[in-house]
Protein backbone atom coordinates (compact mmCIF):
# COMPACT_ATOMS: atom_id res chain seq x y z
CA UNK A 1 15.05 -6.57 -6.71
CA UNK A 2 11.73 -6.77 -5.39
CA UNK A 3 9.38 -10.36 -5.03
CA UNK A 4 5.74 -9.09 -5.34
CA UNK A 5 3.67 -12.29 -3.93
CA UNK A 6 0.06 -12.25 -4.57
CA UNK A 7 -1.97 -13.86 -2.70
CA UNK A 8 -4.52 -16.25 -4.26
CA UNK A 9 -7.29 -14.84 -2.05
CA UNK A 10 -7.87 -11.62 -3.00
CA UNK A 11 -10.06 -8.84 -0.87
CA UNK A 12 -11.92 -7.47 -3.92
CA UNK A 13 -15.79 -7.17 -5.12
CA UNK A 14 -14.33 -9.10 -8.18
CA UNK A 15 -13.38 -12.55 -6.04
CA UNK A 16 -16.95 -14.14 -7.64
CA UNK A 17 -16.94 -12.34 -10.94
CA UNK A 18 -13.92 -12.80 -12.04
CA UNK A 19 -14.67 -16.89 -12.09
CA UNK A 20 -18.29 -16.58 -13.24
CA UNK A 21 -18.20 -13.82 -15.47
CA UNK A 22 -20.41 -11.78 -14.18
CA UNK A 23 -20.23 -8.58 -12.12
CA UNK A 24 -21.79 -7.99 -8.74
CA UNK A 25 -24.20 -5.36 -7.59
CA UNK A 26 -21.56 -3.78 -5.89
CA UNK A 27 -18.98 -3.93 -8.29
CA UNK A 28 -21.17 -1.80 -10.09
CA UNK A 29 -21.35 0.46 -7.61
CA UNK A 30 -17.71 0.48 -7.31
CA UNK A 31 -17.03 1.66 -10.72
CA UNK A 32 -20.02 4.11 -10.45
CA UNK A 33 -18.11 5.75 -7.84
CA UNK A 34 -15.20 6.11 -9.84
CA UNK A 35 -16.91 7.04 -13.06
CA UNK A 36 -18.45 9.82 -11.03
CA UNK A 37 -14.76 11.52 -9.92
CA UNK A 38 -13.90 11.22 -13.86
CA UNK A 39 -17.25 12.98 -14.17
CA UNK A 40 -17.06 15.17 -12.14
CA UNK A 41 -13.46 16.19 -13.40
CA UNK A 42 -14.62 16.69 -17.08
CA UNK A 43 -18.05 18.20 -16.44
CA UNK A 44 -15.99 21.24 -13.82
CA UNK A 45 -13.70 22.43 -16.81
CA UNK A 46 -16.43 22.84 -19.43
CA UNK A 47 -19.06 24.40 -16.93
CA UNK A 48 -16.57 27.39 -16.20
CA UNK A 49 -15.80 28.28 -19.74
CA UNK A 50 -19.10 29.04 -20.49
CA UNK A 51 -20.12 31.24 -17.38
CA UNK A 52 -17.10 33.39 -17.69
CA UNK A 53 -18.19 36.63 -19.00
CA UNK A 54 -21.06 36.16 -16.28
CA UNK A 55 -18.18 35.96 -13.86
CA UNK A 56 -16.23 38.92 -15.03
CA UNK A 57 -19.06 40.59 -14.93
CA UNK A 58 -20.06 40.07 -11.18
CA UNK A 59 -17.40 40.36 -9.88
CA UNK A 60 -15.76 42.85 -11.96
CA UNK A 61 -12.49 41.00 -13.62
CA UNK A 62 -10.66 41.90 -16.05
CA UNK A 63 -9.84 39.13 -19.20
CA UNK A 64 -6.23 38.60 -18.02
CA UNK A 65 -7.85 37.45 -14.22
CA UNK A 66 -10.94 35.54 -15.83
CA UNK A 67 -8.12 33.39 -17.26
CA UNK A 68 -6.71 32.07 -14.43
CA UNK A 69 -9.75 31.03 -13.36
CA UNK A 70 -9.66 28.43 -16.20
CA UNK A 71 -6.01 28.46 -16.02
CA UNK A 72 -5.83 27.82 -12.24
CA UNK A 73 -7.21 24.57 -12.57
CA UNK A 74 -5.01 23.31 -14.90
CA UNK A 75 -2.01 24.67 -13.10
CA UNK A 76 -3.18 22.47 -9.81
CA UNK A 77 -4.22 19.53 -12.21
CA UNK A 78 -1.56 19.13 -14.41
CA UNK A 79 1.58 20.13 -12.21
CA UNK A 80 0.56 17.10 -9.42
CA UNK A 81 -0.58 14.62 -11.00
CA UNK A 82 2.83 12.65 -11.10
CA UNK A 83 2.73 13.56 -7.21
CA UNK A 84 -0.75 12.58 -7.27
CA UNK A 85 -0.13 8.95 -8.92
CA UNK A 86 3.03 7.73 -6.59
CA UNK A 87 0.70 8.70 -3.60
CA UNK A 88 -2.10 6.44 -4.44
CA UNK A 89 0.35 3.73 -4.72
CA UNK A 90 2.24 4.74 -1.67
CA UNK A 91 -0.46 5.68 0.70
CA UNK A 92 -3.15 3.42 -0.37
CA UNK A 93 -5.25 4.14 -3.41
CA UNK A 94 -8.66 3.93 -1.63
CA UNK A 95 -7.20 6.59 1.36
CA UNK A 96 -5.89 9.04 -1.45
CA UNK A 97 -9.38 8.56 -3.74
CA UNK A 98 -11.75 9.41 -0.37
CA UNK A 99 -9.71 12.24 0.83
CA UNK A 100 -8.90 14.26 -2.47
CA UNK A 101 -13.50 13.17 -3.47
CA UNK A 102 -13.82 15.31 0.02
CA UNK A 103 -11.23 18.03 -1.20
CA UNK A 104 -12.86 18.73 -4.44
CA UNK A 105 -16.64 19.00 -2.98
CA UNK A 106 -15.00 21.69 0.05
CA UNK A 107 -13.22 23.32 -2.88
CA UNK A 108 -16.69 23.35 -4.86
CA UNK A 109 -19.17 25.01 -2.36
CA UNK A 110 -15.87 27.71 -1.42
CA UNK A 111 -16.06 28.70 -5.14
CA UNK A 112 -19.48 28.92 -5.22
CA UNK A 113 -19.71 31.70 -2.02
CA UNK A 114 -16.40 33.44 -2.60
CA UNK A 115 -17.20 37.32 -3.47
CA UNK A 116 -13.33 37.65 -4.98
CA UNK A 117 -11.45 37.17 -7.88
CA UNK A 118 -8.96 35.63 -5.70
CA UNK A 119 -10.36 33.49 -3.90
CA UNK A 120 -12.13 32.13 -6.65
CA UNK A 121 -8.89 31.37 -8.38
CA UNK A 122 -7.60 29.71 -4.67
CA UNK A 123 -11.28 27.56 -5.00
CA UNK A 124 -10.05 26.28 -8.84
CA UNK A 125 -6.57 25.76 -7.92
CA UNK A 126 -7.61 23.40 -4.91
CA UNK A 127 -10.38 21.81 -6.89
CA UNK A 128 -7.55 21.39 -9.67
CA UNK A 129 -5.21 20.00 -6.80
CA UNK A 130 -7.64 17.71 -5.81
CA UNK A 131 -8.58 16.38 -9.27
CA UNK A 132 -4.71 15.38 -9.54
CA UNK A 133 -4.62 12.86 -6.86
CA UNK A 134 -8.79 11.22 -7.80
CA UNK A 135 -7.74 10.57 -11.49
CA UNK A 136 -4.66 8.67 -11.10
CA UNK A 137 -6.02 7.55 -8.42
CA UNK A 138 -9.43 6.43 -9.61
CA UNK A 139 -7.62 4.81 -12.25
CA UNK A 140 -5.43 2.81 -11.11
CA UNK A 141 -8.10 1.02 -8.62
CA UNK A 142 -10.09 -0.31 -11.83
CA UNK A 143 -6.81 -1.90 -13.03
CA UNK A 144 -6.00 -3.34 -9.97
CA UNK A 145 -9.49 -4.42 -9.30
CA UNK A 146 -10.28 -5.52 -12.40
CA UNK A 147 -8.12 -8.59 -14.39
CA UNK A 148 -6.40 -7.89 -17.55
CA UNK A 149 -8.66 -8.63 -20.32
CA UNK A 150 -12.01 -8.43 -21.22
CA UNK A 151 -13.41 -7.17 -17.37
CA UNK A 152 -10.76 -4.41 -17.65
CA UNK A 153 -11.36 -3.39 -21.10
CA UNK A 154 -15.08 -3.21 -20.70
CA UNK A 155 -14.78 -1.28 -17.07
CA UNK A 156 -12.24 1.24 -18.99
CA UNK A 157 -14.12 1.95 -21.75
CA UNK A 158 -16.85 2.93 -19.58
CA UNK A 159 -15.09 4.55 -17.00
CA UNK A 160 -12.94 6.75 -19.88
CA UNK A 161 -16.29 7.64 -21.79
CA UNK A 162 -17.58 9.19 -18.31
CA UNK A 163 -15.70 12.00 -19.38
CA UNK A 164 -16.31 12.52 -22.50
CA UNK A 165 -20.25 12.27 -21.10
CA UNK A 166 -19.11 14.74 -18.25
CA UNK A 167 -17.76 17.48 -20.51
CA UNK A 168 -21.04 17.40 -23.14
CA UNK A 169 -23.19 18.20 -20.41
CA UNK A 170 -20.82 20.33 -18.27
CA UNK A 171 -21.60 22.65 -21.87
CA UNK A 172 -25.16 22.21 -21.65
CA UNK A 173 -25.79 22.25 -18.24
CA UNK A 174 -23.46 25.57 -17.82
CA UNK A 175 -25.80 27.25 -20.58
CA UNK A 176 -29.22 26.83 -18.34
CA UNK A 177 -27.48 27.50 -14.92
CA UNK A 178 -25.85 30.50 -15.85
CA UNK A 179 -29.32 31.98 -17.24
CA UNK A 180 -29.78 31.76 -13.54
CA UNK A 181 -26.58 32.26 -11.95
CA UNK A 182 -23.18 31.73 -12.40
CA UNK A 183 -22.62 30.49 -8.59
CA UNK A 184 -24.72 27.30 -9.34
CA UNK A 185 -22.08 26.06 -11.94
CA UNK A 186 -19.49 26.15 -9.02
CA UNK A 187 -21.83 24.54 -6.50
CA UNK A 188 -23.21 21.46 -8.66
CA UNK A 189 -20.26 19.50 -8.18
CA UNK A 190 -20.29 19.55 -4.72
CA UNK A 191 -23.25 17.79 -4.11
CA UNK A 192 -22.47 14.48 -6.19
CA UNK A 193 -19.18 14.73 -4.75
CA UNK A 194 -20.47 14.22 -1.23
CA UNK A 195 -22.77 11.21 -2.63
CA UNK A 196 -19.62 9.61 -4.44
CA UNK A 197 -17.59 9.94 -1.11
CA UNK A 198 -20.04 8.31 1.32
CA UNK A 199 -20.84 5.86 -1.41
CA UNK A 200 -17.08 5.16 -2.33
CA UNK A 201 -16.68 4.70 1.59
CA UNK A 202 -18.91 1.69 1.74
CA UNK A 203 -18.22 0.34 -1.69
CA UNK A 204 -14.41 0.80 -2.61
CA UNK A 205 -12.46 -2.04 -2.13
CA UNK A 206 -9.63 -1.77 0.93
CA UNK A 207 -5.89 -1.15 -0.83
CA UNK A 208 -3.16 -1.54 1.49
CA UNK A 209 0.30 0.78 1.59
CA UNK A 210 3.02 -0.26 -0.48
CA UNK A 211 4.93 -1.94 2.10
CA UNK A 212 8.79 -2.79 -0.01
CA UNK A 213 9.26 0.51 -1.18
CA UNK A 214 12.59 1.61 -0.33
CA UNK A 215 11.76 4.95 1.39
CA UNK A 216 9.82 8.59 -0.22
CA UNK A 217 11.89 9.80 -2.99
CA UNK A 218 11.18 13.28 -1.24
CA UNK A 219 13.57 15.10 -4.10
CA UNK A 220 11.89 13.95 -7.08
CA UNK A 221 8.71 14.17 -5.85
CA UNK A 222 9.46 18.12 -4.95
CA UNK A 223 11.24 18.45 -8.08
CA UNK A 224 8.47 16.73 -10.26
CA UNK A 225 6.20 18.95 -9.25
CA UNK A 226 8.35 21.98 -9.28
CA UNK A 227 9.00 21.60 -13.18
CA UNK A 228 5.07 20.32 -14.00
CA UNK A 229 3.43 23.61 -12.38
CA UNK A 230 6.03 25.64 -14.09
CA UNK A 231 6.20 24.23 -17.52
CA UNK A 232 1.77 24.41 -17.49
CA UNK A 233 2.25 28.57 -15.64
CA UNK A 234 5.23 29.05 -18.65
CA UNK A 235 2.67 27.71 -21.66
CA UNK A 236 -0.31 29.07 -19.89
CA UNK A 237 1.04 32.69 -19.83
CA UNK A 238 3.23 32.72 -23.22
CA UNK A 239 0.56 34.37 -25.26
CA UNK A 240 0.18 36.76 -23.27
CA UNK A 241 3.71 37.79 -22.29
CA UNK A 242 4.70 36.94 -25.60
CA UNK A 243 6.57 33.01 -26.94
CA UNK A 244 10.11 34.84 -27.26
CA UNK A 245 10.13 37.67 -24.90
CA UNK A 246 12.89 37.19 -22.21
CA UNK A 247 10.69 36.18 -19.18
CA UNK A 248 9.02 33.11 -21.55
CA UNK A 249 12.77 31.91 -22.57
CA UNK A 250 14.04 32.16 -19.34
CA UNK A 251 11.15 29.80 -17.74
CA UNK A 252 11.19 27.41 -20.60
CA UNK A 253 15.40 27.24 -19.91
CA UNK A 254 14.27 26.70 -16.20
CA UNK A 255 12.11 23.84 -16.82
CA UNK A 256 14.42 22.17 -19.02
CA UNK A 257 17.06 22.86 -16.29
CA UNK A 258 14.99 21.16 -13.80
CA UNK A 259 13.52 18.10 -15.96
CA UNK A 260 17.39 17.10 -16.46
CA UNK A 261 18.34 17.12 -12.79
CA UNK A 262 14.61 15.60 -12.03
CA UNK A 263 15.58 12.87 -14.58
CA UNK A 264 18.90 12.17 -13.07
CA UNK A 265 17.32 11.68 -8.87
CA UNK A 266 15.16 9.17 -10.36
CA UNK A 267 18.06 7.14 -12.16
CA UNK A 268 20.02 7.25 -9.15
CA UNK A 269 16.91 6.66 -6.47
CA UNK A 270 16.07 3.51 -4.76
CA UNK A 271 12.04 4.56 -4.79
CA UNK A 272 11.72 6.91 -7.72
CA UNK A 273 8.32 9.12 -8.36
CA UNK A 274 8.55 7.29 -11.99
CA UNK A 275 10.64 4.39 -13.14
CA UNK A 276 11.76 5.85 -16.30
CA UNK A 277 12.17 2.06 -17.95
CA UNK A 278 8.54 1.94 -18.02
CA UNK A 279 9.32 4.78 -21.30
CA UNK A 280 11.49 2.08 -23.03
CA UNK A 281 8.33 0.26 -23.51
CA UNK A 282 6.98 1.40 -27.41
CA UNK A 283 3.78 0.60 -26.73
CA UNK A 284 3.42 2.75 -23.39
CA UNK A 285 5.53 5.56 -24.96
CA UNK A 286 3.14 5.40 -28.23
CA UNK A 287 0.26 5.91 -25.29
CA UNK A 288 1.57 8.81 -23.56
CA UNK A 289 2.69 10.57 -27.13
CA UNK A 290 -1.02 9.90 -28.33
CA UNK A 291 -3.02 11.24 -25.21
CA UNK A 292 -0.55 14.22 -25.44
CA UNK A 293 -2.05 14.49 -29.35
CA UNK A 294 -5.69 13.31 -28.79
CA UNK A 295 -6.61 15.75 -26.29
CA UNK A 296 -3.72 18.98 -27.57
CA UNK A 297 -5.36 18.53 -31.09
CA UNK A 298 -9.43 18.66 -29.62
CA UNK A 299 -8.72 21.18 -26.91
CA UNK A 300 -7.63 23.62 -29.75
CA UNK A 301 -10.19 22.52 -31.60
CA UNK A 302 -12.94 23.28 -29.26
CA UNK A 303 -11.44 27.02 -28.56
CA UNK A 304 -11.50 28.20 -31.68
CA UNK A 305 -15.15 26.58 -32.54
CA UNK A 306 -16.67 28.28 -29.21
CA UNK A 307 -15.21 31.57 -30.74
CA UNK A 308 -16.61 30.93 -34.30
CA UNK A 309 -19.47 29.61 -32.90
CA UNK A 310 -20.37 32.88 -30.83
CA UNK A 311 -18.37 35.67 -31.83
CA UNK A 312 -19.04 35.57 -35.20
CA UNK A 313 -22.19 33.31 -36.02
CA UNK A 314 -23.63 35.07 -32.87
CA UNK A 315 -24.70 32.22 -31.12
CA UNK A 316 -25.84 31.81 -27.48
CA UNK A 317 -23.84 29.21 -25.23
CA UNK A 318 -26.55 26.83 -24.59
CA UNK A 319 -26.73 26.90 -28.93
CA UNK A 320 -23.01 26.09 -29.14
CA UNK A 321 -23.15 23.37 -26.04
CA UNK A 322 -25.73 21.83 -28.56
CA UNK A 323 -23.61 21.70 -31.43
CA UNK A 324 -20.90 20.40 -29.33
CA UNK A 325 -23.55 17.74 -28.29
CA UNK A 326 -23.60 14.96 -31.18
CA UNK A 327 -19.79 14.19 -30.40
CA UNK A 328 -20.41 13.79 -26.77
CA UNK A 329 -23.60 11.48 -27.12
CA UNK A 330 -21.62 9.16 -29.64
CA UNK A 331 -18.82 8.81 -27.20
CA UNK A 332 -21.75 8.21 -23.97
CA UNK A 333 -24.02 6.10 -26.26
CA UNK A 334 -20.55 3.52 -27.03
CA UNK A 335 -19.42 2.92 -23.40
CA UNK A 336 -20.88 -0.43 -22.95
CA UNK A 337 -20.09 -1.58 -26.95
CA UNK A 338 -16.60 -0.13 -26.32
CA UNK A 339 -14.94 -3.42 -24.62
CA UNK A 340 -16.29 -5.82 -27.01
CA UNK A 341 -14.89 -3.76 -29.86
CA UNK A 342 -11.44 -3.49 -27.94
CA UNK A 343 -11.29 -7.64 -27.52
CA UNK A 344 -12.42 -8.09 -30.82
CA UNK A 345 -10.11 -5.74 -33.04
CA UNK A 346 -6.96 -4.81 -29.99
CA UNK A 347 -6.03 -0.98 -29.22
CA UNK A 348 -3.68 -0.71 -31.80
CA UNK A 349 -6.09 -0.23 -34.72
CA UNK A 350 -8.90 1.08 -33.10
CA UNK A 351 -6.37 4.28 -32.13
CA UNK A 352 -5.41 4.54 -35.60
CA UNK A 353 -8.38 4.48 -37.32
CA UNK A 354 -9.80 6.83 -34.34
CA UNK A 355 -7.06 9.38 -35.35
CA UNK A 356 -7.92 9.10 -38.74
CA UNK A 357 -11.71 9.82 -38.15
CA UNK A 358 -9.93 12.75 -36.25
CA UNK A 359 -8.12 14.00 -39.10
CA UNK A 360 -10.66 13.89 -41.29
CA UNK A 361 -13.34 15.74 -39.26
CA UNK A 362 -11.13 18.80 -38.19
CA UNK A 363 -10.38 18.52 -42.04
CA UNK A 364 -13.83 18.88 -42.73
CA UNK A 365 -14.42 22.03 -40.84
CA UNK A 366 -12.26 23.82 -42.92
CA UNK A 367 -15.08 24.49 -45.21
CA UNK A 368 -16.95 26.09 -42.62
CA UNK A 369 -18.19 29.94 -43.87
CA UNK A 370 -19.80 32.92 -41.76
CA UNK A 371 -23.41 31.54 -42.95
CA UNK A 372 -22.87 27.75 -42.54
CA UNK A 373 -25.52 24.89 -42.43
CA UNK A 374 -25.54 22.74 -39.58
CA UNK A 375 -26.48 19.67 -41.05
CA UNK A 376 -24.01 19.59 -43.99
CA UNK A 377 -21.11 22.08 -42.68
CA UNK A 378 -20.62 21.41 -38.50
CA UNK A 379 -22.36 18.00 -38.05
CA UNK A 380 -20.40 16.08 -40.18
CA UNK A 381 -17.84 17.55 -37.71
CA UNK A 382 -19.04 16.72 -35.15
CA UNK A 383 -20.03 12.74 -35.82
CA UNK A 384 -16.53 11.87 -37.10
CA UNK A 385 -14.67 13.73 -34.06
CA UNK A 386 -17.05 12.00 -31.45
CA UNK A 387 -16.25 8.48 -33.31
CA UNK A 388 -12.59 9.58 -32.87
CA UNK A 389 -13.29 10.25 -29.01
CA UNK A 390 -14.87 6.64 -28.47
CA UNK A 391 -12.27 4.43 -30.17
CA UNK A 392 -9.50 6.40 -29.09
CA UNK A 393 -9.49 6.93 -25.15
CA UNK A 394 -10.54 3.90 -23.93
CA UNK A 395 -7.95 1.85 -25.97
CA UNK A 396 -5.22 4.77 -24.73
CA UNK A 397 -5.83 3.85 -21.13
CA UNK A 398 -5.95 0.37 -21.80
CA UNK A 399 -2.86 1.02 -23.92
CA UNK A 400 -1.04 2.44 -20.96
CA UNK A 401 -2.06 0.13 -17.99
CA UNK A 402 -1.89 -3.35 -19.67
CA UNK A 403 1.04 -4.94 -18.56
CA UNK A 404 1.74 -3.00 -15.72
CA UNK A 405 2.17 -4.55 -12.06
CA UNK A 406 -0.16 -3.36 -9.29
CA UNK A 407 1.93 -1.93 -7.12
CA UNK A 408 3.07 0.84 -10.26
CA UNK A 409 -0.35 1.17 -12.27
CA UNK A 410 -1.28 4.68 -9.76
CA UNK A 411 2.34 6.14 -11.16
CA UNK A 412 1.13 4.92 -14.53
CA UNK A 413 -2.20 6.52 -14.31
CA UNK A 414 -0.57 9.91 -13.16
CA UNK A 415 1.89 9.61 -16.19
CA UNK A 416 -0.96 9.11 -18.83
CA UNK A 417 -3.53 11.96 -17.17
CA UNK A 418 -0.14 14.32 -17.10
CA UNK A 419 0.20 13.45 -20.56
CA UNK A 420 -3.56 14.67 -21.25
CA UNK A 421 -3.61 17.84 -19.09
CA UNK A 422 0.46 18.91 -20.41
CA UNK A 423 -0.46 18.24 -24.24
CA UNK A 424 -3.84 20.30 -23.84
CA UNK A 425 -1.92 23.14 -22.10
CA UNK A 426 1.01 23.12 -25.04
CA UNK A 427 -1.08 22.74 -27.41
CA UNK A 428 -4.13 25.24 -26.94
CA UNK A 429 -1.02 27.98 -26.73
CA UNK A 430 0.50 26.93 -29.87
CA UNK A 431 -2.89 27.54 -31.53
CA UNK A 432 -3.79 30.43 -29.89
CA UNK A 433 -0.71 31.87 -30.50
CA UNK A 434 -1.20 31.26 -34.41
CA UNK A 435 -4.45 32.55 -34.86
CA UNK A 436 -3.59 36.24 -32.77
CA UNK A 437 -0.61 36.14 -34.79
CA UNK A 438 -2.57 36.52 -38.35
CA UNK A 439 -5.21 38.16 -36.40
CA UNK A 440 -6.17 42.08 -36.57
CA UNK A 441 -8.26 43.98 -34.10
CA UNK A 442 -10.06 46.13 -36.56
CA UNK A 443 -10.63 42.80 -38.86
CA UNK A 444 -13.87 42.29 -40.23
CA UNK A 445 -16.57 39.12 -39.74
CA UNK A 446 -14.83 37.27 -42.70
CA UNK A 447 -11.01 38.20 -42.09
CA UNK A 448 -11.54 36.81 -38.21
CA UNK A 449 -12.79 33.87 -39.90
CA UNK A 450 -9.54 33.56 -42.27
CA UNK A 451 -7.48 34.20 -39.11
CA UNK A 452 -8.90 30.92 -37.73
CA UNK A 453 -8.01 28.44 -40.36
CA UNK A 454 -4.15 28.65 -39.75
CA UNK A 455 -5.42 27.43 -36.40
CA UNK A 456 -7.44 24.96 -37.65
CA UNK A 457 -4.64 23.68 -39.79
CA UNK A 458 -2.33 23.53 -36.55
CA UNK A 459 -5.28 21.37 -35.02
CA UNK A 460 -5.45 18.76 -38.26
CA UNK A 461 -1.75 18.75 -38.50
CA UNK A 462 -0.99 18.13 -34.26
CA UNK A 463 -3.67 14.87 -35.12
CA UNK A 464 -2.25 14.03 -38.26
CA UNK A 465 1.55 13.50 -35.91
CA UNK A 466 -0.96 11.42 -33.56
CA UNK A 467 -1.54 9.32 -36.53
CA UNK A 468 1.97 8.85 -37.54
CA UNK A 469 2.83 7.87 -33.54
CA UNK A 470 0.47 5.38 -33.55
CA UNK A 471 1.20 3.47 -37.08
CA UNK A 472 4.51 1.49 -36.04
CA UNK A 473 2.20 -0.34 -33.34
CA UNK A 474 0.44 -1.80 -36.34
CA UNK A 475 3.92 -3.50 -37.47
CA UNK A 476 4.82 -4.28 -33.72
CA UNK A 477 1.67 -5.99 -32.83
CA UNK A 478 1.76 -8.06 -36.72
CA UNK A 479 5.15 -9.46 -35.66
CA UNK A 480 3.47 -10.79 -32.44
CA UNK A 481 1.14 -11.80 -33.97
CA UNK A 482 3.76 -13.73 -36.35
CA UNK A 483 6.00 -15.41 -33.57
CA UNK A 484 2.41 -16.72 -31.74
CA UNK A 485 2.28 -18.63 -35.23
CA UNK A 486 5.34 -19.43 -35.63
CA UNK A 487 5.48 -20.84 -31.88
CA UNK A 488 2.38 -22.74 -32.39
CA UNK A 489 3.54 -24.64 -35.91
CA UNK A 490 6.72 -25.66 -34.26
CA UNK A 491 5.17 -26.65 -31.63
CA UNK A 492 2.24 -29.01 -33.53
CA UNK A 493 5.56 -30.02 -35.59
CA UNK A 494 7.26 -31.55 -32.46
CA UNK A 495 3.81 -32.89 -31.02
CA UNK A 496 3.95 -34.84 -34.75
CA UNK A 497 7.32 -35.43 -34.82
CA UNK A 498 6.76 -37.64 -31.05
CA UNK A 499 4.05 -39.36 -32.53
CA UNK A 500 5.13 -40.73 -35.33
């Protein structure tokens, strides 16, 4: 059993806010620094989408290579970000931040120059690498440098609508610079990621080692990571090699194989990669179960819009980062409103009434048809779906980190962004692999169309079970709610009682 003593002076740009209620110049800057990592995350995966068939073209790659480009990112992201989360609190979360910031911005200007398919992939894999240890990272310095309550809330919901903001104009900022070229969506990031590191080096506040830690849980940490990059390679590639050929089976059996014994080092270790109690908590469970859903349910979403959008409406990609753009502002424009809200109503019903927003926009663009107005037919879409976004995400990270002590929120962090990257990855392959499966390559405009609503379906239904997750926190939180009552009457009853 461990003794964590803090100490009542803290080292920390929130010493004076936190008593006066306000926030310093450079606690601004603090959280700018970190908002700009999120950024930076968000806005890399939606630039590269777009510039693809610019890439392929270039550099002469065929579809199956173009999609590890994509898919190499998410292979480096989501396989280390459990890795990724332990280190920050290990190492130091400040040491981990700096040197992964200085990672991604090499790994940005080596994608940009690379004349290979190869090495391009390397340049995403890195950059994906990278992005695992800044999130959890990133993350877990606001919680530790910002109180419980209010100041947390308010720095989260900004911080968590960065990306949102990030992967809008990643979308419209891909569709001008690849008019140009393609090289200049791989180089942008590296520039603000050099300003964020020399900024973050002056601003971020010191975090020291985690001193009583009872040694590096080497095994699990190997392990970990060994089962998160092949579960994300296994999903990644199962459309392609097919969900019950032999090879697919085999990895999936492998991965289950590996989570069991990966389960059982942590049980038995003194310093485990992730203290599985943390999952007997409902309310963090119902947090990791509804990132998994939020983002598995939008990702598919947004694939099979792009294709609708511009295989068979014909649309440009700076057209279709437009349409995409309504959901993004709405999310940007409610960052600083977003804390506020949070206080006022808790995270509990602002996630369920997000998910049903959710549900009833993807719902919505079922009626869409191969000559659709904008205004009546995708906006509508669009509005609800960004509403979603903005109640939703903010109150899931504050979900997962209240309660948490400082010396576990970077596992935490790592647990809730592998949530986000594992349920995108599942997710986008279970719709994928229902819409080839209806889908014919001599098909016509309107039968492609058809093909897509099965998906569509998938995507309302995956929401709908992020819904149902979230409900029994309404109960939980109304019988806490109850025993504060109860507490307090018996309590003014004995106060009475005395007095009389």
């Amino acid at each position: 059993m461990h003794v964590h003593v803090v100490s009542p002076v803290m080292t920390s740009p929130l010493t004076i806010p936190a008593s006066a209620g306000r926030w310093t110049p450079r606690l601004w800057g603090t959280l700018l620094v970190l908002c700009a990592a999120m950024f930076l995350d968000a806005l890399d995966v939606s630039m590269v989408g777009v510039a693809l068939p610019s890439i392929g073209s270039d550099l002469d790659l065929s579809t199956s290579t173009l999609q590890w480009i994509v898919s190499g990112y998410i292979l480096g992201y989501g396989g280390l970000l459990l890795l990724g989360g332990r280190t920050a609190d290990l190492l130091g979360r400040r040491q981990v931040f700096l040197v992964a910031l200085g990672v991604f911005a090499l790994a940005s200007l080596l994608g940009g120059l690379v004349d290979s398919g190869p090495l391009l992939i390397a340049s995403r894999f890195i950059k994906g690498l990278s992005a695992a240890f800044t999130a959890p990272a990133g993350l877990s310095i606001i919680t530790t440098t910002f109180p419980e309550g209010p100041l947390r809330n308010r720095a989260l919901s900004i911080y968590t609508t960065c990306a949102a903001t990030g992967f809008s104009m990643g979308l419209v900022l891909s569709g001008l610079l690849t008019e140009a070229s393609w090289r200049l969506t791989m180089l942008l990031p590296a520039p603000i990621a050099l300003i964020a590191l020399f900024a973050g080096l002056k601003l971020l506040p010191r975090s020291e080692r985690e001193k009583d830690h009872n040694g590096y849980d080497i095994p699990g940490a190997v392990l970990g990571t060994a089962s998160m990059l092949l579960l994300v390679y296994t999903v990644v590639q199962a459309p392609e090699s097919g969900w019950a050929s032999a090879r697919t089976l085999l990895s999936f059996l492998a991965v289950a194989v590996m989570l069991t014994v990966f389960v059982r080092i942590e049980r038995r270790s003194a310093g485990p990669l992730i203290r599985l109690g943390v999952l007997r908590s409902g309310t963090q469970l119902r947090a990791q179960l509804g990132a998994m859903t939020l983002f598995g349910s939008y990702v598919g979403f947004q694939f099979l819009v792009t294709l609708y959008m511009q295989s068979l409406l014909g649309w440009s990609a700076l057209h279709t980062a437009l349409a995409f753009l309504p959901a993004g502002a709405i999310v940007a424009l409610s960052a600083t409103k977003m804390g506020a809200i949070v206080d006022r109503f808790g995270t509990q019903r602002l996630i369920v009434a997000g998910f049903v927003l959710m549900i009833t926009g993807y719902a919505l663009f079922l009626r869409v048809s191969l000559d659709p107005t904008y205004a009546t037919l995708i906006l509508p879409s669009m509005v609800l779906i960004g509403g979603a976004f903005a109640l939703i995400f903010p109150s899931l990270n504050i979900q997962a980190t209240n309660g948490v002590d400082d010396h576990e929120q970077g596992m935490v962090s790592g647990l809730l962004n592998t949530s986000v990257q594992v349920g995108g990855a599942i997710f986008l392959a279970v719709v994928t692999a229902v819409v080839t499966a209806g889908a014919d390559e001599n098909a016509g405009p309107q039968a492609v169309l058809d093909s897509y609503r099965p998906g569509l379906i998938v995507v309302t239904g995956i929401a709908a079970a992020g819904l149902l997750i979230s409900l029994p926190g309404l109960r939980t939180r109304r019988r806490q709610q109850s025993v504060v009552v109860a507490k307090s009457t018996s309590q003014e009853a004995e106060r009475v009682s005395v007095r009389d």
